[in-house]
N, C-alpha and C. Protein backbone atom coordinates (compact mmCIF):
# COMPACT_ATOMS: atom_id res chain seq x y z
N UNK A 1 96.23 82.80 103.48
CA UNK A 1 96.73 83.92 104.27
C UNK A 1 95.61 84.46 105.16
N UNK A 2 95.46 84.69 106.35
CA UNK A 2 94.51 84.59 106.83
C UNK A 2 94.61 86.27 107.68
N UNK A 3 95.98 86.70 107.46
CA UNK A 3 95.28 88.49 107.52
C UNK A 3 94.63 88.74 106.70
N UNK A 4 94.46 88.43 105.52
CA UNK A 4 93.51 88.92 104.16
C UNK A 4 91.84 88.87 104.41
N UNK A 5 91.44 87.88 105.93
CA UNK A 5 90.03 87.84 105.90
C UNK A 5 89.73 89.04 106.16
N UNK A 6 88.61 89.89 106.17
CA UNK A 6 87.84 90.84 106.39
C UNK A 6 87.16 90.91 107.59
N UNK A 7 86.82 89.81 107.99
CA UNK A 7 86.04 89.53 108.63
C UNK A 7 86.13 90.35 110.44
N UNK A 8 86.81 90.18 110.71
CA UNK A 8 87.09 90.80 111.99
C UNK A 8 87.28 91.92 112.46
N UNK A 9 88.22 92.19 111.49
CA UNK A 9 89.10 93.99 111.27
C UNK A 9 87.68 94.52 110.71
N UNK A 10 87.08 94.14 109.88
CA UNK A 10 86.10 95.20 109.20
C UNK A 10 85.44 95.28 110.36
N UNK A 11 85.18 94.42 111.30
CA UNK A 11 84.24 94.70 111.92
C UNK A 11 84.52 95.77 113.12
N UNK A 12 86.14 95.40 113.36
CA UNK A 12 86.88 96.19 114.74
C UNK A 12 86.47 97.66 114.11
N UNK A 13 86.88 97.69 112.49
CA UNK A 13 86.67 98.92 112.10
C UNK A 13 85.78 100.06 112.33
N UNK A 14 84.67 99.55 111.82
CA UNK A 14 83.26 99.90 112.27
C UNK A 14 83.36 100.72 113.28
N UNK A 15 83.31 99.69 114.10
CA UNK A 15 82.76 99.74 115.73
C UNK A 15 83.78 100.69 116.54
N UNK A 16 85.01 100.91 115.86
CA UNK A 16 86.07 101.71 116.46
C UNK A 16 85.02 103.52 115.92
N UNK A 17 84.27 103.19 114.53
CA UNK A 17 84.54 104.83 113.97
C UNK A 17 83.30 104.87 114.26
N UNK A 18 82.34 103.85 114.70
CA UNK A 18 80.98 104.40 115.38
C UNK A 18 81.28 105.14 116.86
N UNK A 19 81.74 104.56 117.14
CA UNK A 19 82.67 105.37 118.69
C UNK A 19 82.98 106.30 118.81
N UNK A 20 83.71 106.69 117.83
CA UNK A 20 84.43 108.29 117.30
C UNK A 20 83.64 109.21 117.06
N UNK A 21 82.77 108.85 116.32
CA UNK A 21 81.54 109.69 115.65
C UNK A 21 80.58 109.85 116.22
N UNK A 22 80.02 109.22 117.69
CA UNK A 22 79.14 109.40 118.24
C UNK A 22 79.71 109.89 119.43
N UNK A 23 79.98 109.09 120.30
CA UNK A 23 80.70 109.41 121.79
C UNK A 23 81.70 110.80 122.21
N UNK A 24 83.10 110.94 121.19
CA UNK A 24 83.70 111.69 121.51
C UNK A 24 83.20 113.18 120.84
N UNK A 25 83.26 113.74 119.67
CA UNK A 25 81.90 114.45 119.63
C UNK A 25 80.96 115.40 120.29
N UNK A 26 80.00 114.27 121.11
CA UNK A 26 79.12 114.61 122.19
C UNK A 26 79.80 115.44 123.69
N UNK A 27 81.04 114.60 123.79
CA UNK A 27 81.94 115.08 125.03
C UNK A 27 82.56 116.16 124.91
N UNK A 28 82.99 116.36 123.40
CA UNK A 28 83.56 117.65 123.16
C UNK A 28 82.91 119.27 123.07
N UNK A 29 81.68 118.81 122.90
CA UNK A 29 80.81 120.11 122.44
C UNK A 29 80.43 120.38 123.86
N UNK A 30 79.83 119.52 124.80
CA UNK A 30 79.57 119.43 125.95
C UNK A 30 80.67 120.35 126.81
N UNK A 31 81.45 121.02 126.24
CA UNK A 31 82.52 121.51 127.21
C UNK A 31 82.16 123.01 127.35
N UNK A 32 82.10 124.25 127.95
CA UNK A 32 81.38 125.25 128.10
C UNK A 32 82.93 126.31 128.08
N UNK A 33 82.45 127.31 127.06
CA UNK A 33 83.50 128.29 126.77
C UNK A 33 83.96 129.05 127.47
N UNK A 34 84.92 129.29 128.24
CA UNK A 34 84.82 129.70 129.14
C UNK A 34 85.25 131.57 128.87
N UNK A 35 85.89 131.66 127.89
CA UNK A 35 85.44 133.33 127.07
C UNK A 35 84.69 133.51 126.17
N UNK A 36 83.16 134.02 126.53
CA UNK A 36 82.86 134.48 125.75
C UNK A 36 83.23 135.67 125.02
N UNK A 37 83.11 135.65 123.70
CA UNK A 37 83.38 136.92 123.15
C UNK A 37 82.29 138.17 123.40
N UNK A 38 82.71 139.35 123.83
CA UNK A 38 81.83 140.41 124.04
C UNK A 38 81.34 140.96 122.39
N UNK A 39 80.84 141.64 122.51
CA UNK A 39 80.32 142.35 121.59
C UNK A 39 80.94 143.86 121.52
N UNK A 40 81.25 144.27 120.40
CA UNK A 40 81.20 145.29 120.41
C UNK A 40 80.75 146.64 120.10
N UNK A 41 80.97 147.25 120.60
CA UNK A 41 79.98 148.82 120.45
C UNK A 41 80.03 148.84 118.59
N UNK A 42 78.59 149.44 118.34
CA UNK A 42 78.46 149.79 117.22
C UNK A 42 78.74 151.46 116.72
N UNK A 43 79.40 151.60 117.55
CA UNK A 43 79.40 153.54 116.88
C UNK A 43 80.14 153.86 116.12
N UNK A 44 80.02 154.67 115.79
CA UNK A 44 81.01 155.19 114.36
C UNK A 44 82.23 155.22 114.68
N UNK A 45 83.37 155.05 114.26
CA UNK A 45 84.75 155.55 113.98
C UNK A 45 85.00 157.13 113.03
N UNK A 46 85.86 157.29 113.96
CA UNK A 46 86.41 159.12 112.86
C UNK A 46 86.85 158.22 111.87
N UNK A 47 87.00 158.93 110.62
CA UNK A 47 87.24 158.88 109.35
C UNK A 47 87.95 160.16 108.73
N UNK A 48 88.41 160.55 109.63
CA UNK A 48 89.14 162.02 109.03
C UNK A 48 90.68 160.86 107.85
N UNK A 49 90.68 162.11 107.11
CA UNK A 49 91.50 162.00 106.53
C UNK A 49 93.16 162.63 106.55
N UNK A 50 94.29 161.99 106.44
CA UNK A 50 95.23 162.18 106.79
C UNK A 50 96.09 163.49 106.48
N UNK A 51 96.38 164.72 107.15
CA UNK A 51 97.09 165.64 106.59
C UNK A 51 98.55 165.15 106.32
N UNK A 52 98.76 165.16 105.38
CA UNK A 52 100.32 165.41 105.50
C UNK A 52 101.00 166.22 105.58
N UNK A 53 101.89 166.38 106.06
CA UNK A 53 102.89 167.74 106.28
C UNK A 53 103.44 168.58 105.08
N UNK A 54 103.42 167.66 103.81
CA UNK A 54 104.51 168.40 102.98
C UNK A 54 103.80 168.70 101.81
C-alpha cells in the first residue's frame, strides 16, 4: 500500500508547519494598530453612598 509510506507527506508536513510558524506570524504582528487605546485619567471617582427614599 503505498499511501502508508511516510516518506513524502511527512516531509510535505514539515515544511507546510515550518511555513506557518515562521512566515505568517511575522506578517501578522507586522500589521500596526490602528486604535490605540488611550489611557485613562487616574482621579478619583465619588463614592457617595446611596440615599434611599424610604
Amino acid at each position: 500500500m503505498p499511501q502508508l509510506n511516510p516518506n513524502p507527506w511527512f516531509a510535505i508536513l514539515i515544511f507546510s508547519w515550518i511555513i506557518f510558524l515562521t512566515v505568517i506570524p511575522t506578517k501578522i504582528m507586522n500589521h500596526i494598530q490602528l486604535n490605540d487605546p488611550a489611557l485613562v485619567d487616574a482621579k478619583e471617582h465619588k463614592k457617595d453612598s446611596w440615599n434611599w427614599p424610604w
